[in-house]
PDB file of N, CA and C in Angstrom:
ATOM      1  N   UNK A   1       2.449  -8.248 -32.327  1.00  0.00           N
ATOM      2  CA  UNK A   1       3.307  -8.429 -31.174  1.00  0.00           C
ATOM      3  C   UNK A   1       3.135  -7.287 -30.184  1.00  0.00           C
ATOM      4  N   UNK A   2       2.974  -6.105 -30.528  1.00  0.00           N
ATOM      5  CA  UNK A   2       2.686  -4.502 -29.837  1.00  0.00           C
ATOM      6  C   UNK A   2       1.630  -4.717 -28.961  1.00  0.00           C
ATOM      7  N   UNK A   3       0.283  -5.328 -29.740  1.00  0.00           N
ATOM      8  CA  UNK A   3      -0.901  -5.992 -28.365  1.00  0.00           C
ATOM      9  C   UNK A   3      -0.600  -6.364 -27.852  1.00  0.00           C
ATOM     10  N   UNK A   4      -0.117  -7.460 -28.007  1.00  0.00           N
ATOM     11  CA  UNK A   4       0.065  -8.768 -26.859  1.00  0.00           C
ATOM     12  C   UNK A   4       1.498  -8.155 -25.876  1.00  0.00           C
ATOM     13  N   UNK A   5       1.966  -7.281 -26.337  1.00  0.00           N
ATOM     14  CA  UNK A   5       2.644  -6.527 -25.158  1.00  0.00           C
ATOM     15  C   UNK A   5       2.154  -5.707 -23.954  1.00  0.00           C
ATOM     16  N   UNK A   6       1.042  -5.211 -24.540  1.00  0.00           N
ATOM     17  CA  UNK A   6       0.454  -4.463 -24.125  1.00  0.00           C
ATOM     18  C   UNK A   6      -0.634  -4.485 -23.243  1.00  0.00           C
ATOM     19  N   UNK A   7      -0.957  -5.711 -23.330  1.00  0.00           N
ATOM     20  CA  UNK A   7      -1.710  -7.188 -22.623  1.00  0.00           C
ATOM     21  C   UNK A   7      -1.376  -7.056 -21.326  1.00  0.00           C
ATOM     22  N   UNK A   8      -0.006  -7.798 -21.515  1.00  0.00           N
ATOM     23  CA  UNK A   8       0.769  -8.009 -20.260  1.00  0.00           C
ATOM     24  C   UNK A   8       1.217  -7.021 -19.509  1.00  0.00           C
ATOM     25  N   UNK A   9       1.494  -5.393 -19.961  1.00  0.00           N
ATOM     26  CA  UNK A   9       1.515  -4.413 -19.371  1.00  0.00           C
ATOM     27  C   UNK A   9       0.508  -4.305 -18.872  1.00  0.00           C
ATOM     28  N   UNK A  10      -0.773  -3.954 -19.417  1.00  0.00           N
ATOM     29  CA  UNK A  10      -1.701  -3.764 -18.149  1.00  0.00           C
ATOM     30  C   UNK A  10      -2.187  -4.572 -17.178  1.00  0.00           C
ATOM     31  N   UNK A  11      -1.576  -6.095 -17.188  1.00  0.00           N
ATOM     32  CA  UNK A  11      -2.439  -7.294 -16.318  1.00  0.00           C
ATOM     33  C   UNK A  11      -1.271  -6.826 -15.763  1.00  0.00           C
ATOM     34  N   UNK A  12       0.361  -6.364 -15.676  1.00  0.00           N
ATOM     35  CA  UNK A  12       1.240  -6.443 -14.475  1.00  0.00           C
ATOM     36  C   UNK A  12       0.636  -5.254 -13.507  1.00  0.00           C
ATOM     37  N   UNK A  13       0.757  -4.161 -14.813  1.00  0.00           N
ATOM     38  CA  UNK A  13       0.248  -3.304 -13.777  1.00  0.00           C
ATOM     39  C   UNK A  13      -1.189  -2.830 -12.474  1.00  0.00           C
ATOM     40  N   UNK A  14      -1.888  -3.905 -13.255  1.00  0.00           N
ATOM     41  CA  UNK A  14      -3.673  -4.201 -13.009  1.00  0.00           C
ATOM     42  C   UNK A  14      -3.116  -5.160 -10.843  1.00  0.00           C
ATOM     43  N   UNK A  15      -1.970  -5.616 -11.594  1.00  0.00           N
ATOM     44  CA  UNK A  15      -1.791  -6.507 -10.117  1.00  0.00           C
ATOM     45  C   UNK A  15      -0.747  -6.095  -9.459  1.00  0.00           C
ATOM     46  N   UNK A  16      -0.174  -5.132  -9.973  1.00  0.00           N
ATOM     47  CA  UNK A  16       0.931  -4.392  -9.145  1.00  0.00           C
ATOM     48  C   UNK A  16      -0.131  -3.699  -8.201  1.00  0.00           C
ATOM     49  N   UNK A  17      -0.863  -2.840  -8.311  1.00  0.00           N
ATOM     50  CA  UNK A  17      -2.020  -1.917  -8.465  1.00  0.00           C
ATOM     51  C   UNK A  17      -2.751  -2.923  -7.296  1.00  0.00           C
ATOM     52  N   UNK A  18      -3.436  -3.963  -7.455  1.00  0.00           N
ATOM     53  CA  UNK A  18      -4.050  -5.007  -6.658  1.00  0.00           C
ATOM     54  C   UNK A  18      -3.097  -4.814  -5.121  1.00  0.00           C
ATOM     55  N   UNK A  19      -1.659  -4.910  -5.230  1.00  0.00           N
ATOM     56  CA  UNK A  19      -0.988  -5.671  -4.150  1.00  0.00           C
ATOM     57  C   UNK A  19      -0.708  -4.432  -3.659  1.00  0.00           C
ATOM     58  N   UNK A  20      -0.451  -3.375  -4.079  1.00  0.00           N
ATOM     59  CA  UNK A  20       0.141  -2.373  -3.371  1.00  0.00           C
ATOM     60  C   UNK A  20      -1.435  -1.301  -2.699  1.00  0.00           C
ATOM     61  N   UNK A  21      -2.082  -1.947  -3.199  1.00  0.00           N
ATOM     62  CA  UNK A  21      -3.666  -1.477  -3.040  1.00  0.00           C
ATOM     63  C   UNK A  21      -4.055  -2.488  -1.564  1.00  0.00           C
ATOM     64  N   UNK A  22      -3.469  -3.347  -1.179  1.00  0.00           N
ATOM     65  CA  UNK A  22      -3.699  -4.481  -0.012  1.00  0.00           C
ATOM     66  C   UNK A  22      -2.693  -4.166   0.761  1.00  0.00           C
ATOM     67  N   UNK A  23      -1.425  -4.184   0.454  1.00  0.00           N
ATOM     68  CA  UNK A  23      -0.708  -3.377   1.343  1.00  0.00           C
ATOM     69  C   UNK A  23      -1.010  -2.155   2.336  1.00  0.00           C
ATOM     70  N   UNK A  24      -1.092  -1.248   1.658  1.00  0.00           N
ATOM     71  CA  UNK A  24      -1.828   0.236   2.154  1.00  0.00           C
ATOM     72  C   UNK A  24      -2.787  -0.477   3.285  1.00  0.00           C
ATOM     73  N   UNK A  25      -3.588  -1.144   2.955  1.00  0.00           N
ATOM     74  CA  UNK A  25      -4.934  -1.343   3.621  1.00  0.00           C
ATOM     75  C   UNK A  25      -4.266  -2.188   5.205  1.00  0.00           C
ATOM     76  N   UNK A  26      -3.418  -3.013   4.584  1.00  0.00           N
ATOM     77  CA  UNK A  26      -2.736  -3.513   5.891  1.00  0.00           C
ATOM     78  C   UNK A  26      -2.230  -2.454   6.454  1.00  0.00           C
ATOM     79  N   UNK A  27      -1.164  -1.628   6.202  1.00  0.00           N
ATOM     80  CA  UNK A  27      -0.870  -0.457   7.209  1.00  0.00           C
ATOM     81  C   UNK A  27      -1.674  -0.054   8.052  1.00  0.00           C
ATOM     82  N   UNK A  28      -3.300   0.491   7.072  1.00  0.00           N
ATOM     83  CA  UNK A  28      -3.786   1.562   7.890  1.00  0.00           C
ATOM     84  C   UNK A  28      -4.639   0.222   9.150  1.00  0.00           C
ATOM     85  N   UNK A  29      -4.493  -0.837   8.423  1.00  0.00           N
ATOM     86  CA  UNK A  29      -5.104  -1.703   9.880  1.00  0.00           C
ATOM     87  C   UNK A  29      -4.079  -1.861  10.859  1.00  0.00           C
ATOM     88  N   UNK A  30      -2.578  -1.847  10.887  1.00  0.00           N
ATOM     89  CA  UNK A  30      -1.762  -1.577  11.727  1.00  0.00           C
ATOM     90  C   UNK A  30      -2.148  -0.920  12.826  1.00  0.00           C
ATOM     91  N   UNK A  31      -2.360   0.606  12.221  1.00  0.00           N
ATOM     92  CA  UNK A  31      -2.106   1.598  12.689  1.00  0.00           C
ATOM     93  C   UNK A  31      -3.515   1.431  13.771  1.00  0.00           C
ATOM     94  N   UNK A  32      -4.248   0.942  13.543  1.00  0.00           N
ATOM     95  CA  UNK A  32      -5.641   0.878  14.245  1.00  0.00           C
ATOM     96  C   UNK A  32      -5.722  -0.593  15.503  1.00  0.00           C
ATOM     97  N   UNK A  33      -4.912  -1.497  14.875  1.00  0.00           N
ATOM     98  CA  UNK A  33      -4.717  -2.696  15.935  1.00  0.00           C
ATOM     99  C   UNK A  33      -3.938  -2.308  16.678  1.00  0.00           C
ATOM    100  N   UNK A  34      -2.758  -2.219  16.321  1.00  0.00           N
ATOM    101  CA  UNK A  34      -1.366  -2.527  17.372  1.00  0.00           C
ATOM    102  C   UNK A  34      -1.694  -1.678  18.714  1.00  0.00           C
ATOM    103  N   UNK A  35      -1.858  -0.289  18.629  1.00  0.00           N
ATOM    104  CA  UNK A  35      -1.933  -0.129  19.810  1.00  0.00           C
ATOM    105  C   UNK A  35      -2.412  -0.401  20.742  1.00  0.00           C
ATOM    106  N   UNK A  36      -3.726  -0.507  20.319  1.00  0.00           N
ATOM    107  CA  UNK A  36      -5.062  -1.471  21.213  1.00  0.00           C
ATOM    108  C   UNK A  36      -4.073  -2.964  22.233  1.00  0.00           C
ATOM    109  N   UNK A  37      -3.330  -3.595  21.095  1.00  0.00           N
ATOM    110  CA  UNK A  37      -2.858  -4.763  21.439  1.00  0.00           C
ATOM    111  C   UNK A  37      -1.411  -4.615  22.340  1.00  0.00           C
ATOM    112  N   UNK A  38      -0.571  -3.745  22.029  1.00  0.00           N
ATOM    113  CA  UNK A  38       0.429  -3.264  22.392  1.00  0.00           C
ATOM    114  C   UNK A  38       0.781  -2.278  22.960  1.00  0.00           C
ATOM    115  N   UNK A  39       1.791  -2.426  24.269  1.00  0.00           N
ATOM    116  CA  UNK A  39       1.573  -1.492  25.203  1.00  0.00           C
ATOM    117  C   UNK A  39       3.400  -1.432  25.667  1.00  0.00           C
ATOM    118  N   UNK A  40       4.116  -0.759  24.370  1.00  0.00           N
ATOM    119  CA  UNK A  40       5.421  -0.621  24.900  1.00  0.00           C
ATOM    120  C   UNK A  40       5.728   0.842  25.768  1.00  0.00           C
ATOM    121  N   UNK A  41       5.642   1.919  24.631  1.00  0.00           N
ATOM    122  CA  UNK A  41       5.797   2.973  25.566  1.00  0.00           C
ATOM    123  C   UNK A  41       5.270   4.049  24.316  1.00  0.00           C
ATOM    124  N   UNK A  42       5.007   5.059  24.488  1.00  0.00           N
ATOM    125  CA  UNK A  42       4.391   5.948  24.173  1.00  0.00           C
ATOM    126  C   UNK A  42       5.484   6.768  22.701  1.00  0.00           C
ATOM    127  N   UNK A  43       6.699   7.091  23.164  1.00  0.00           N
ATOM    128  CA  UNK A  43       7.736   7.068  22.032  1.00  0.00           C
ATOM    129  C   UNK A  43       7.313   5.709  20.723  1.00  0.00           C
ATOM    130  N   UNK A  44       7.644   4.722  21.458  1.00  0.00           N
ATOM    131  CA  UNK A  44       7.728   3.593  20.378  1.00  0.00           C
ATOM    132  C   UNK A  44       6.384   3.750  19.562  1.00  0.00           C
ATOM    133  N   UNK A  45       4.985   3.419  20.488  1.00  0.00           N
ATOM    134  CA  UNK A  45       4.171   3.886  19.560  1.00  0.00           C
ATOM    135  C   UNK A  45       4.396   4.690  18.979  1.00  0.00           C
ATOM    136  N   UNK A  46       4.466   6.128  19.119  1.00  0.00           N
ATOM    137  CA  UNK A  46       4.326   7.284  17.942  1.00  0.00           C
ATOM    138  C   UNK A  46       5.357   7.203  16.754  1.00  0.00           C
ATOM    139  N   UNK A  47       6.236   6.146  16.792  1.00  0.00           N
ATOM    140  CA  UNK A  47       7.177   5.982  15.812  1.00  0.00           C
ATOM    141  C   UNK A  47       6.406   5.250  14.898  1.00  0.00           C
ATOM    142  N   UNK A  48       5.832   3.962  15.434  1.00  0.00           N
ATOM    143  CA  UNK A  48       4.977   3.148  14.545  1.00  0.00           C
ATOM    144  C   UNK A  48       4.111   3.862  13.819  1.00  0.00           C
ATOM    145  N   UNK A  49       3.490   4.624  14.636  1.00  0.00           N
ATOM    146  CA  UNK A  49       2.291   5.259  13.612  1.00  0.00           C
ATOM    147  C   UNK A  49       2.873   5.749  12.534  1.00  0.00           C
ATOM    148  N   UNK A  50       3.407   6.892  13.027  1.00  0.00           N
ATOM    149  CA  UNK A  50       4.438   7.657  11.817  1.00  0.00           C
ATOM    150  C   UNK A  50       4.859   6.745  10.631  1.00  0.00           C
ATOM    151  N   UNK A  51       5.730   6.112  11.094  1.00  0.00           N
ATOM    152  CA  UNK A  51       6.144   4.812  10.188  1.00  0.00           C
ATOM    153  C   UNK A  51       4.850   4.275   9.237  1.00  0.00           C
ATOM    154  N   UNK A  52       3.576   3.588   9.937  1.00  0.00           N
ATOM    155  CA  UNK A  52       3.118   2.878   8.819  1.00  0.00           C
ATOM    156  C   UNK A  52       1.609   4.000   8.311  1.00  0.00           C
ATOM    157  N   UNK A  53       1.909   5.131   8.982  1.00  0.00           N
ATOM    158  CA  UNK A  53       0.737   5.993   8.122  1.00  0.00           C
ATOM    159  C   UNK A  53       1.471   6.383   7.035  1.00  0.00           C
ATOM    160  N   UNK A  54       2.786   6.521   7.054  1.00  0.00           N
ATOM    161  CA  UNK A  54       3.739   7.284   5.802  1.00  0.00           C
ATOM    162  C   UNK A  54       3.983   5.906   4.536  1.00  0.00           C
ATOM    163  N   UNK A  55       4.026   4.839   5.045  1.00  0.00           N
ATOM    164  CA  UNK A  55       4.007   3.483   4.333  1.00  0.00           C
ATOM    165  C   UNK A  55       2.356   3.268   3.787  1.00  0.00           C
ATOM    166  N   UNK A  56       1.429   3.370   4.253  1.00  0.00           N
ATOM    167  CA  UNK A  56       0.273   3.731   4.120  1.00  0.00           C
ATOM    168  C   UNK A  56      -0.261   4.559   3.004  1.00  0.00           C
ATOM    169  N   UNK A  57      -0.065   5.784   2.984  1.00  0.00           N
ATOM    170  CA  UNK A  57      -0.102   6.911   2.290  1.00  0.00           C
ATOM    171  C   UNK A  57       0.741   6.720   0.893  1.00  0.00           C
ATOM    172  N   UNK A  58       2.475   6.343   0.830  1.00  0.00           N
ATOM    173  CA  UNK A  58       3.153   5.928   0.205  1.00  0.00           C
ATOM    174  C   UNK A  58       2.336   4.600  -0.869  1.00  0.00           C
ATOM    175  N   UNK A  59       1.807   3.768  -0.069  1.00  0.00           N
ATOM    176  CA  UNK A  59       0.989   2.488  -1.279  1.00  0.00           C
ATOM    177  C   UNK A  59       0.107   3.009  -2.053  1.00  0.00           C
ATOM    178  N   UNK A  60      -1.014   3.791  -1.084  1.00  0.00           N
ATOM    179  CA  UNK A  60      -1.761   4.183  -1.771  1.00  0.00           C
ATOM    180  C   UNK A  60      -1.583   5.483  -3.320  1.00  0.00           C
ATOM    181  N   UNK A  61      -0.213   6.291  -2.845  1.00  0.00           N
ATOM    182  CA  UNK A  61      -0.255   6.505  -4.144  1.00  0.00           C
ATOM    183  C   UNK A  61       0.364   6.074  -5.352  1.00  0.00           C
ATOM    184  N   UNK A  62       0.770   5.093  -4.431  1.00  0.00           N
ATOM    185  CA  UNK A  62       1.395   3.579  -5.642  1.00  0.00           C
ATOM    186  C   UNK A  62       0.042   2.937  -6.345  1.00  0.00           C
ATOM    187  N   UNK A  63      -0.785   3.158  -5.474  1.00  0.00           N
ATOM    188  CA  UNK A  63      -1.840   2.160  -6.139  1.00  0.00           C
ATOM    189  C   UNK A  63      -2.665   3.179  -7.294  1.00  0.00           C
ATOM    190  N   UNK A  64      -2.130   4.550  -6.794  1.00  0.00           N
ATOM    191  CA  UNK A  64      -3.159   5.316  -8.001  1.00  0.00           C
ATOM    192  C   UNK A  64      -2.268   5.476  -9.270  1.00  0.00           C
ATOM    193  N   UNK A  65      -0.899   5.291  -9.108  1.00  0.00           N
ATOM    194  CA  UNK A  65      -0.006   5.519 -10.108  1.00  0.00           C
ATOM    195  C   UNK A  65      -0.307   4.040 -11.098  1.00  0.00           C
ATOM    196  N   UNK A  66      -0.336   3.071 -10.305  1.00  0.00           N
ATOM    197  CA  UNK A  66      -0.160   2.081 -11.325  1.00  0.00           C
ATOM    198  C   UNK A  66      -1.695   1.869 -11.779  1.00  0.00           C
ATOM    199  N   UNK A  67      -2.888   1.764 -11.630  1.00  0.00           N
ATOM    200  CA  UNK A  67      -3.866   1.810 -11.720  1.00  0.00           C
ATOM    201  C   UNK A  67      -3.835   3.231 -12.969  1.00  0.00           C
ATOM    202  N   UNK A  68      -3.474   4.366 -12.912  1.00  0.00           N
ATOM    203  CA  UNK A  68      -3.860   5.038 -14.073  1.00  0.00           C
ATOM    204  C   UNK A  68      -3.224   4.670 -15.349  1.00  0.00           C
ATOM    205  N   UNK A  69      -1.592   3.878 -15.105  1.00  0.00           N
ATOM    206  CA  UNK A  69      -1.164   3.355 -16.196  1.00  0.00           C
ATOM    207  C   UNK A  69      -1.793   2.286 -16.727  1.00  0.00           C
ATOM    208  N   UNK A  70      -2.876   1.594 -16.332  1.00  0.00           N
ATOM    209  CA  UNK A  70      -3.968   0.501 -16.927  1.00  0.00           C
ATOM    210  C   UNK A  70      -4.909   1.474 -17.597  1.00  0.00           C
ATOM    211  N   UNK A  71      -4.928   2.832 -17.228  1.00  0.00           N
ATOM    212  CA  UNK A  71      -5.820   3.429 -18.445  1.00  0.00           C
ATOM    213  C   UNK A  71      -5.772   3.101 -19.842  1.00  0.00           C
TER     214      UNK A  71
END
């Protein structure tokens, strides 16, 4: 029963790891589109950035945390 627990721990964490690993990647494409596309005001941008480089940064070391617990 201990395997087959143990199974499923690493396939959650294998895809926790996956999604929060795609996330990140969306941020940092945020951070690289929107402005190009969007033209509110110079405040608002620099909030966004801030915002999704720290959301960004934040996944990615979600993605290394859960990824080493599949060790």
């Amino acid at each position: 029963m201990l395997v087959h627990e143990k199974k499923w721990q690493k396939a959650f964490y294998k895809g926790l790891s996956a999604i929060s690993g795609n996330l990140s990647a969306g941020y940092f494409g945020i951070i690289i589109i929107v402005p190009a596309l969007n033209r509110l005001s110079v405040s608002v941008d620099y909030l966004f950035l801030i915002f999704d480089s720290i959301m960004g940064i934040l996944l990615l070391i979600l993605t290394i945390v859960f990824e080493r617990r599949t060790i």
